[in-house]
Protein backbone atom coordinates (compact mmCIF):
# COMPACT_ATOMS: atom_id res chain seq x y z
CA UNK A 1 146.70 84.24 139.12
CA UNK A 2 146.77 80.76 137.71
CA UNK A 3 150.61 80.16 136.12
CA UNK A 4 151.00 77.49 133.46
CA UNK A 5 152.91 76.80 130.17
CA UNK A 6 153.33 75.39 126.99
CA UNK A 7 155.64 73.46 125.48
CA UNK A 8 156.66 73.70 121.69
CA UNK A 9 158.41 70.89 120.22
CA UNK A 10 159.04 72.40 116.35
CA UNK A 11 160.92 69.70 114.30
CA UNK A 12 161.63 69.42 110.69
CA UNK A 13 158.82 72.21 109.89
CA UNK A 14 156.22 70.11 112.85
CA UNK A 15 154.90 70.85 116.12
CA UNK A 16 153.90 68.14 118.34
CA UNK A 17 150.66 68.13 119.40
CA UNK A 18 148.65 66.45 121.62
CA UNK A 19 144.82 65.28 122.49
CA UNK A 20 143.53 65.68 125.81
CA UNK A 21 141.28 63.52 127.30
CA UNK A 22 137.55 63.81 127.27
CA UNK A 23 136.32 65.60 130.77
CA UNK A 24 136.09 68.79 131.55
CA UNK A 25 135.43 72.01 129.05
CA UNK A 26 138.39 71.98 127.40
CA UNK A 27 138.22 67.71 127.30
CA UNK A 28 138.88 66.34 123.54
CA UNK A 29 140.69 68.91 122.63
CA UNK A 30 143.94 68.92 121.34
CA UNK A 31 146.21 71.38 122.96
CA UNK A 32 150.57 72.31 123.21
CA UNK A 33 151.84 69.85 125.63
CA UNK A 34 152.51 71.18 129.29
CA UNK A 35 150.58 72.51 132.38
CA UNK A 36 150.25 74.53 135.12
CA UNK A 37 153.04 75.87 137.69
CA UNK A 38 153.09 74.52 141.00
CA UNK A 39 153.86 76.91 144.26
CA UNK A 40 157.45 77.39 144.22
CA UNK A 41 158.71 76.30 140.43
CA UNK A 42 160.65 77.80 137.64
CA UNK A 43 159.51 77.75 134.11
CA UNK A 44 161.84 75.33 133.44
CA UNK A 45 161.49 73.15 136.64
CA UNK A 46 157.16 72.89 135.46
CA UNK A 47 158.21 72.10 131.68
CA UNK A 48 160.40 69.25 133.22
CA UNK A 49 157.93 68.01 135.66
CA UNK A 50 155.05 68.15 133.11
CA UNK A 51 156.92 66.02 130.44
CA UNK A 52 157.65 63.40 132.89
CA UNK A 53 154.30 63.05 134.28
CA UNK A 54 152.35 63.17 131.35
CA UNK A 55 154.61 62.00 128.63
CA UNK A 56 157.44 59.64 130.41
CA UNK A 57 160.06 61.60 129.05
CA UNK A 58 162.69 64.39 129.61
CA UNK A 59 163.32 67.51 127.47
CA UNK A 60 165.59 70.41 126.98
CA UNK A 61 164.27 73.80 127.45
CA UNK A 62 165.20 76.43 125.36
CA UNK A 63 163.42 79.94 124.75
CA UNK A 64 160.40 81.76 125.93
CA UNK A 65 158.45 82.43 122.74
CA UNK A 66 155.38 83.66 124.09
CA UNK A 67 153.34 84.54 126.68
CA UNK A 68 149.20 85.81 127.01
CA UNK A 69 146.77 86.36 129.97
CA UNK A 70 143.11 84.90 129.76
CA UNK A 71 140.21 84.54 131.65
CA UNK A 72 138.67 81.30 132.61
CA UNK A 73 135.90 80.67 135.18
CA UNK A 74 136.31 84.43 135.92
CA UNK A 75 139.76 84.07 136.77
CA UNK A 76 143.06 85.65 135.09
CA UNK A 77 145.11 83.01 134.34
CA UNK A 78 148.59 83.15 132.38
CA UNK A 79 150.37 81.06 130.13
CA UNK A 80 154.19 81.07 128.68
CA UNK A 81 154.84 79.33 125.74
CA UNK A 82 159.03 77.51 125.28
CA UNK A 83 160.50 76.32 122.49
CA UNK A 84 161.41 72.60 124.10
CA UNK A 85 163.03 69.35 122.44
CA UNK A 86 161.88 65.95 124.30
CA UNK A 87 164.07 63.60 124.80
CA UNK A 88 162.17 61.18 122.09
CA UNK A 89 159.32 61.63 119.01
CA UNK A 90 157.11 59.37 120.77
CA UNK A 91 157.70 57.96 117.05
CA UNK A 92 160.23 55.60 117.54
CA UNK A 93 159.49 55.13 121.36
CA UNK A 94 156.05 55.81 122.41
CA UNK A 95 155.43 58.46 124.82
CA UNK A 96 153.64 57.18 128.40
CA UNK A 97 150.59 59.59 128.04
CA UNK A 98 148.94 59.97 131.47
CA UNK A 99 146.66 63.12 130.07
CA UNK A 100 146.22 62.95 126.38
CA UNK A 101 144.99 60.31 124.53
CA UNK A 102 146.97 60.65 121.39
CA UNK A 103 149.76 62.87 120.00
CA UNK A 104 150.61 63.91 116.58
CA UNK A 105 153.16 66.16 114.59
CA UNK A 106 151.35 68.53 112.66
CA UNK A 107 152.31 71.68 109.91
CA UNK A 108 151.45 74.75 112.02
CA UNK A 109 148.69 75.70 109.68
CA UNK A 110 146.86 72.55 110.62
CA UNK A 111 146.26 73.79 113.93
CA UNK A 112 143.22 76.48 113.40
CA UNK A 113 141.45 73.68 112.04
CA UNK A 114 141.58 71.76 114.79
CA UNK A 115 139.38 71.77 117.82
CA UNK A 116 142.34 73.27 119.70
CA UNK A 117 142.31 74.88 123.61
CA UNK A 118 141.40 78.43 123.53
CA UNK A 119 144.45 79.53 125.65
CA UNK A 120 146.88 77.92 123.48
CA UNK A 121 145.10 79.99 120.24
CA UNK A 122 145.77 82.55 121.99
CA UNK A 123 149.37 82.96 121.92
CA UNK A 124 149.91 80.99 118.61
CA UNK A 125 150.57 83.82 116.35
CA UNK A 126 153.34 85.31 118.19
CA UNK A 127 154.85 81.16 118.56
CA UNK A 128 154.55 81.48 114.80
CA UNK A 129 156.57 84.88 114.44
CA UNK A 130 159.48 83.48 117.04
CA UNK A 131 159.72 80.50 115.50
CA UNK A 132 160.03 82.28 112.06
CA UNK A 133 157.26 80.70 110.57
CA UNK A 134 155.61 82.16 107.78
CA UNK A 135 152.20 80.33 106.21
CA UNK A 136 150.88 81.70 102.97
């Protein structure tokens, strides 16, 4: 089973968001930051890895506040969703996107009106209920 995970950066009642670039099924769409796990990693040790690669920047991890299983190509796949802070807003210092195009920070009920990954839709309600969010 494919392993990845997302990364929730939830600041001052925004989540960070970003746009990935435009190949592949799932191309254009914006998405949670992160990635898949490679053989041998930790949660945390991914999260870490991810942010520096496609970002340029280091984060603290914090909780798990979700988790789903989907199917793609056929395949069960799995993602786990953390509550991170990076290191910067990529406000006040640009992030060094190597996947995405563009970023933004975004109210949480902006994000069904997105085009938005399916996997990440997925799990969003139960980000909303850890992180205590409640949208009229």
């Amino acid at each position: 089973m494919s392993r990845s995970v997302a990364c929730i950066d939830y600041r001052n009642g925004k989540i960070l968001i970003a746009k990935r670039i435009a190949r592949g099924e799932m191309g254009d769409r914006w998405e949670f930051p992160g990635g898949k796990i490679e053989e041998g990693e930790d949660y945390t040790t991914a999260i870490k890895r991810e942010m520096q690669e496609e970002f340029g920047c280091g984060c603290e991890v914090f909780e798990q506040l979700a988790q789903g299983i989907f199917e793609h190509k056929g395949k069960n796949c799995s993602v786990v969703a953390f509550r991170v802070q990076l290191e910067n807003d990529g406000v006040s210092e640009p992030f060094k996107l190597t996947e995405h195009t563009q970023t933004a920070w975004v109210i949480p009920s902006q994000i069904i009106k997105l085009p938005f990954v399916d996997s990440d839709l997925k799990i969003f309600e139960q980000i909303k209920k850890s992180l205590g969010i409640a949208e009229k």
